[in-house]
Every structure is written in C-alpha cells, then in structure tokens.
N, C-alpha and C. Protein backbone atom coordinates (compact mmCIF):
# COMPACT_ATOMS: atom_id res chain seq x y z
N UNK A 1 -34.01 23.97 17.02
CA UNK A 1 -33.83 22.72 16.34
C UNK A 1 -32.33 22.40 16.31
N UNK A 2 -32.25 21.17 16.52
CA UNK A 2 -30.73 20.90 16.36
C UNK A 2 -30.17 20.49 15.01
N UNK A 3 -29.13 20.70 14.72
CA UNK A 3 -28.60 20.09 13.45
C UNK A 3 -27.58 18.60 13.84
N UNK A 4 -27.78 18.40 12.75
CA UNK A 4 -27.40 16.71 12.60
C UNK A 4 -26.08 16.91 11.75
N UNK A 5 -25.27 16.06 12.13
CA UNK A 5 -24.01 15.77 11.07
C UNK A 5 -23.96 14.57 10.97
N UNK A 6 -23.61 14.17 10.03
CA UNK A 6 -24.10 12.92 9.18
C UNK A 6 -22.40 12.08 8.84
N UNK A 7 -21.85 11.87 9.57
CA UNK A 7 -20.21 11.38 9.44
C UNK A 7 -20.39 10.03 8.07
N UNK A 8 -19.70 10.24 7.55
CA UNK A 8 -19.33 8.96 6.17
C UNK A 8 -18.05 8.26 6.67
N UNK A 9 -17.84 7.24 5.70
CA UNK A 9 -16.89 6.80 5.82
C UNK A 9 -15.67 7.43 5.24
N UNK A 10 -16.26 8.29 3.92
CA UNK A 10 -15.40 9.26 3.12
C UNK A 10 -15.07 10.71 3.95
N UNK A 11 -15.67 10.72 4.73
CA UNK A 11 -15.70 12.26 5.59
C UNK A 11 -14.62 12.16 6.63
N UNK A 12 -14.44 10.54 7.29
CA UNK A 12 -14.09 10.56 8.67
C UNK A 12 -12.25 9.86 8.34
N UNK A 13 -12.13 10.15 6.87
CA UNK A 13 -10.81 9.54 6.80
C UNK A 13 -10.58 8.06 6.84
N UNK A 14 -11.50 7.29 7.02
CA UNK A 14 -11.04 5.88 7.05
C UNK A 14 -10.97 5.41 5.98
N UNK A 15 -11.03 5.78 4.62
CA UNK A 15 -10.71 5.09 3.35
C UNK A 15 -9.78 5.94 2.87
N UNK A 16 -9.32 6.49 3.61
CA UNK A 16 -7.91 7.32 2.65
C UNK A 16 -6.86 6.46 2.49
N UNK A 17 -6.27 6.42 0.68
CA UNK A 17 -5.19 6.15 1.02
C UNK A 17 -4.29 6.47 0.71
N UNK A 18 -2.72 5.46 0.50
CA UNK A 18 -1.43 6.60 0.54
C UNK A 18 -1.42 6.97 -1.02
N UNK A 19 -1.09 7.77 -0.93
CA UNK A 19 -0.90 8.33 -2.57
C UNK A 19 0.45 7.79 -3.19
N UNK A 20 0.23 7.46 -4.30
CA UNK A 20 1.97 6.58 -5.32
C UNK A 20 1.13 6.10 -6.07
N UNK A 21 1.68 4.96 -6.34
CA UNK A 21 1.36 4.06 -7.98
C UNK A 21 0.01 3.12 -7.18
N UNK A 22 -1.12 3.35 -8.19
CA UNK A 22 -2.01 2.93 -7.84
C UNK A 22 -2.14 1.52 -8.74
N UNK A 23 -1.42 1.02 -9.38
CA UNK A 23 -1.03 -0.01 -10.04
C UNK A 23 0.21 -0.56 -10.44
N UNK A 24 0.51 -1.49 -10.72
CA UNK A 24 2.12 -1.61 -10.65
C UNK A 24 2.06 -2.48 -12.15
N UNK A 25 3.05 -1.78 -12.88
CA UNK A 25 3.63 -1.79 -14.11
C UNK A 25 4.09 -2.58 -14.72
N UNK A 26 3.76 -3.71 -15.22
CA UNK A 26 3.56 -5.35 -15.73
C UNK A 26 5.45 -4.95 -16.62
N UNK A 27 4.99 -3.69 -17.08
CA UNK A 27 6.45 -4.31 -17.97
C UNK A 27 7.72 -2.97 -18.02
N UNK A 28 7.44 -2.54 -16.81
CA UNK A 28 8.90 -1.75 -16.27
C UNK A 28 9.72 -2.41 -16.15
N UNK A 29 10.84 -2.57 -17.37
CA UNK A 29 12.50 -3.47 -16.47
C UNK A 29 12.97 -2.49 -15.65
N UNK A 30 12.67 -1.05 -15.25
CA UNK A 30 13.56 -0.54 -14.45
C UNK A 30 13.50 -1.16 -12.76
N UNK A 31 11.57 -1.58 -12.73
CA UNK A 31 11.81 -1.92 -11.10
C UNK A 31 12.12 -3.10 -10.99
N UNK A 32 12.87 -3.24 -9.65
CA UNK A 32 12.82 -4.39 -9.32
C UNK A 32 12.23 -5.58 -9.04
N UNK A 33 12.87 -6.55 -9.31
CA UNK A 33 12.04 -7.77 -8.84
C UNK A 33 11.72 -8.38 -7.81
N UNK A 34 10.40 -8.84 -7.81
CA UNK A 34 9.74 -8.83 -6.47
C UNK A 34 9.70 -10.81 -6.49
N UNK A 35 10.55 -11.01 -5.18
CA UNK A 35 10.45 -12.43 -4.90
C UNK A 35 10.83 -13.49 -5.80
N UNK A 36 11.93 -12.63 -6.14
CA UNK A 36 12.78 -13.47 -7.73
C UNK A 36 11.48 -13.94 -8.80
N UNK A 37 10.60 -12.95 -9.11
CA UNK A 37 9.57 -12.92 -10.20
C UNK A 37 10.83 -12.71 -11.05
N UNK A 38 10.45 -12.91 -12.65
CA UNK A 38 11.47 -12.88 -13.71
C UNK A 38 10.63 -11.60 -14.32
N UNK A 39 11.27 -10.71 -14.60
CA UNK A 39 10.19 -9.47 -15.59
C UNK A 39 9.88 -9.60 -16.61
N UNK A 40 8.68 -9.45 -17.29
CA UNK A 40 8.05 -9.19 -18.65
C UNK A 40 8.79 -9.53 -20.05
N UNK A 41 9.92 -8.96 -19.92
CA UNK A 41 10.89 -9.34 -20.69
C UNK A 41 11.33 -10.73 -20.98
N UNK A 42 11.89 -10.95 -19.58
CA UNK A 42 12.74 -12.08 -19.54
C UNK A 42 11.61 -13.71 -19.14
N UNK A 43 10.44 -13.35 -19.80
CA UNK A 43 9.69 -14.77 -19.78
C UNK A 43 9.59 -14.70 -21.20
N UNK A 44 9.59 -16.32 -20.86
CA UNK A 44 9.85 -17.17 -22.75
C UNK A 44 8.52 -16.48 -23.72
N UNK A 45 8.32 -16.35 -24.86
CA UNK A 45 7.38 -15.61 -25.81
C UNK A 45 6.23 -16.92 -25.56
N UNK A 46 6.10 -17.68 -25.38
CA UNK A 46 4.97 -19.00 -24.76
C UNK A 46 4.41 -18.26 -24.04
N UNK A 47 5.06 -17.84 -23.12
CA UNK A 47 4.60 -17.70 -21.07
C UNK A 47 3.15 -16.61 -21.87
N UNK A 48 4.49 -15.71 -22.18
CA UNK A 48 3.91 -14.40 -22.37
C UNK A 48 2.81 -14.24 -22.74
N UNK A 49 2.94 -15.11 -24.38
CA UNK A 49 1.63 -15.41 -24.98
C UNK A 49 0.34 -15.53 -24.45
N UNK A 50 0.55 -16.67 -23.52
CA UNK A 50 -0.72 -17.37 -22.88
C UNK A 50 -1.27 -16.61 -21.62
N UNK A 51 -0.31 -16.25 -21.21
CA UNK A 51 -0.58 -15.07 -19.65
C UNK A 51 -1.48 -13.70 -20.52
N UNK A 52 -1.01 -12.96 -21.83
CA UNK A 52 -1.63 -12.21 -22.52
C UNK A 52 -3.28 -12.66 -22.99
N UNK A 53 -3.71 -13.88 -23.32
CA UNK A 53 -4.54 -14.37 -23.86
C UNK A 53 -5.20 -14.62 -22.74
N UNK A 54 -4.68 -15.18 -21.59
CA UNK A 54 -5.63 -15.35 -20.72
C UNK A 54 -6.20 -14.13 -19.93
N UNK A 55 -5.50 -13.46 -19.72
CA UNK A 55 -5.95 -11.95 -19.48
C UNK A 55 -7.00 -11.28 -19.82
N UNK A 56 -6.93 -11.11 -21.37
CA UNK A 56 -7.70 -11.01 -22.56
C UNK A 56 -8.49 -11.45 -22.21
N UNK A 57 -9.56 -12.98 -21.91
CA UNK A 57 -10.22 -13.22 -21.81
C UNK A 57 -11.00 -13.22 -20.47
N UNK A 58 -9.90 -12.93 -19.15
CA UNK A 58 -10.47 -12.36 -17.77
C UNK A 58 -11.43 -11.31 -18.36
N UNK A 59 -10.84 -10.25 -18.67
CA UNK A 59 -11.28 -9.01 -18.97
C UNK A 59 -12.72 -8.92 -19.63
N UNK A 60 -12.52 -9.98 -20.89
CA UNK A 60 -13.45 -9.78 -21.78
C UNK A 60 -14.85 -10.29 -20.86
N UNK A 61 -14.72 -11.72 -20.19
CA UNK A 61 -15.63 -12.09 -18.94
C UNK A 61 -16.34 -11.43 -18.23
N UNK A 62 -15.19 -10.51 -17.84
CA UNK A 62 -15.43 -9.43 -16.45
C UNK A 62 -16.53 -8.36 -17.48
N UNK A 63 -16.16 -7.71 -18.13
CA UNK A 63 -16.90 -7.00 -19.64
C UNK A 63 -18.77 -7.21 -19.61
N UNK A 64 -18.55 -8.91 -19.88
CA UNK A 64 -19.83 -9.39 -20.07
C UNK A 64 -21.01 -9.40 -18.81
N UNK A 65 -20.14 -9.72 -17.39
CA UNK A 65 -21.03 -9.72 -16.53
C UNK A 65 -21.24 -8.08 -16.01
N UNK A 66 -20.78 -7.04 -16.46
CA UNK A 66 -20.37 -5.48 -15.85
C UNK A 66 -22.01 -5.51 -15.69
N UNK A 67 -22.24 -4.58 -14.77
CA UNK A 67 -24.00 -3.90 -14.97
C UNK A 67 -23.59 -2.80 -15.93
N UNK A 68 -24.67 -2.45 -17.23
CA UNK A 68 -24.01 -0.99 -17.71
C UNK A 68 -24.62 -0.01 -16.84
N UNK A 69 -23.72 1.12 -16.98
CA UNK A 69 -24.27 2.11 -16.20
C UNK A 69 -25.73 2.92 -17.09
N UNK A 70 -26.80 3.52 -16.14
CA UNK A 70 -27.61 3.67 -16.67
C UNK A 70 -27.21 5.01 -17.46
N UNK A 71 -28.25 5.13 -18.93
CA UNK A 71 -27.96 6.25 -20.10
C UNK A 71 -28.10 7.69 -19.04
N UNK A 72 -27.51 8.60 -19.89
CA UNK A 72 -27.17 9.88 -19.30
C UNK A 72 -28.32 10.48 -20.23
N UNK A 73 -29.35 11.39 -19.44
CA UNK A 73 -30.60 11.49 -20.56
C UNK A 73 -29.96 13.49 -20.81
N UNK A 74 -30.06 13.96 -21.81
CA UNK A 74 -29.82 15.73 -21.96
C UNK A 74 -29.90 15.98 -21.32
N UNK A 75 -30.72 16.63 -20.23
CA UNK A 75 -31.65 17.10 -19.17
C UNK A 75 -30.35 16.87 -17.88
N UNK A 76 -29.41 16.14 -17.94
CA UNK A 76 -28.78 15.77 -16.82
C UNK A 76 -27.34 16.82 -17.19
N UNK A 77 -27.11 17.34 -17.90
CA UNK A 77 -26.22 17.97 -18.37
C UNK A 77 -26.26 19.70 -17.64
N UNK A 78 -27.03 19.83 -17.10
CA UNK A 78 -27.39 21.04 -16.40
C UNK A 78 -26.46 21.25 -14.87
C-alpha cells in the first residue's frame, strides 16, 4: 500500500510570515512618521475624540456580527 502525504498550505510554507510587530502602535511618539501622518499626540483632542469613538463603535459592530465560538463541553478537557 502506498502512503499519501497530504501537503497544506501551512506545511508547504506559503503562509509564513516575517516575524516583528504584528501591529503597529497607534501611540508610540518614538516611531516615526509615516507620510507626514501627525502622531497620536500631536492631533487636536476633537480628532482624537471622534477617531476614538468611532473605533469604539467599529469594534462594538464587528462584536455583534462575530459567530460565537461553539461552548467547550468538560469532556473536551481530556
């Protein structure tokens, strides 16, 4: 009988990626600015405000439509 190998996409390396900051840091003044963006800081307490609030409510959106993940029953703890 022959055996089968079953290649993934996770197996064969094509979704690897580079390792560093897997997100970039809304309110580091140390890095630089990207494309004369103004940093976190240096936007008026308005900007901030409303960019915060609207966020807030991406999130909360995103929240509502999530699928939950299904319950973890005892028995799975093995």
């Amino acid at each position: 009988m022959r055996a089968t190998t079953v290649t993934t996409a996770a197996t064969n390396g094509r979704h690897k990626r580079p390792r560093g900051r897997q997100q970039m840091d809304l309110f580091d003044s140390a890095r630089p600015k990207a494309d004369g963006a103004p940093l976190w800081p240096e936007l008026p307490e308005r900007a901030r405000s409303a960019l915060t609030e609207l966020m807030a409510r991406l999130i909360l959106a995103h929240a509502a439509t999530a699928v939950p993940l299904p319950a973890k029953e005892a028995g799975d703890d093995l």
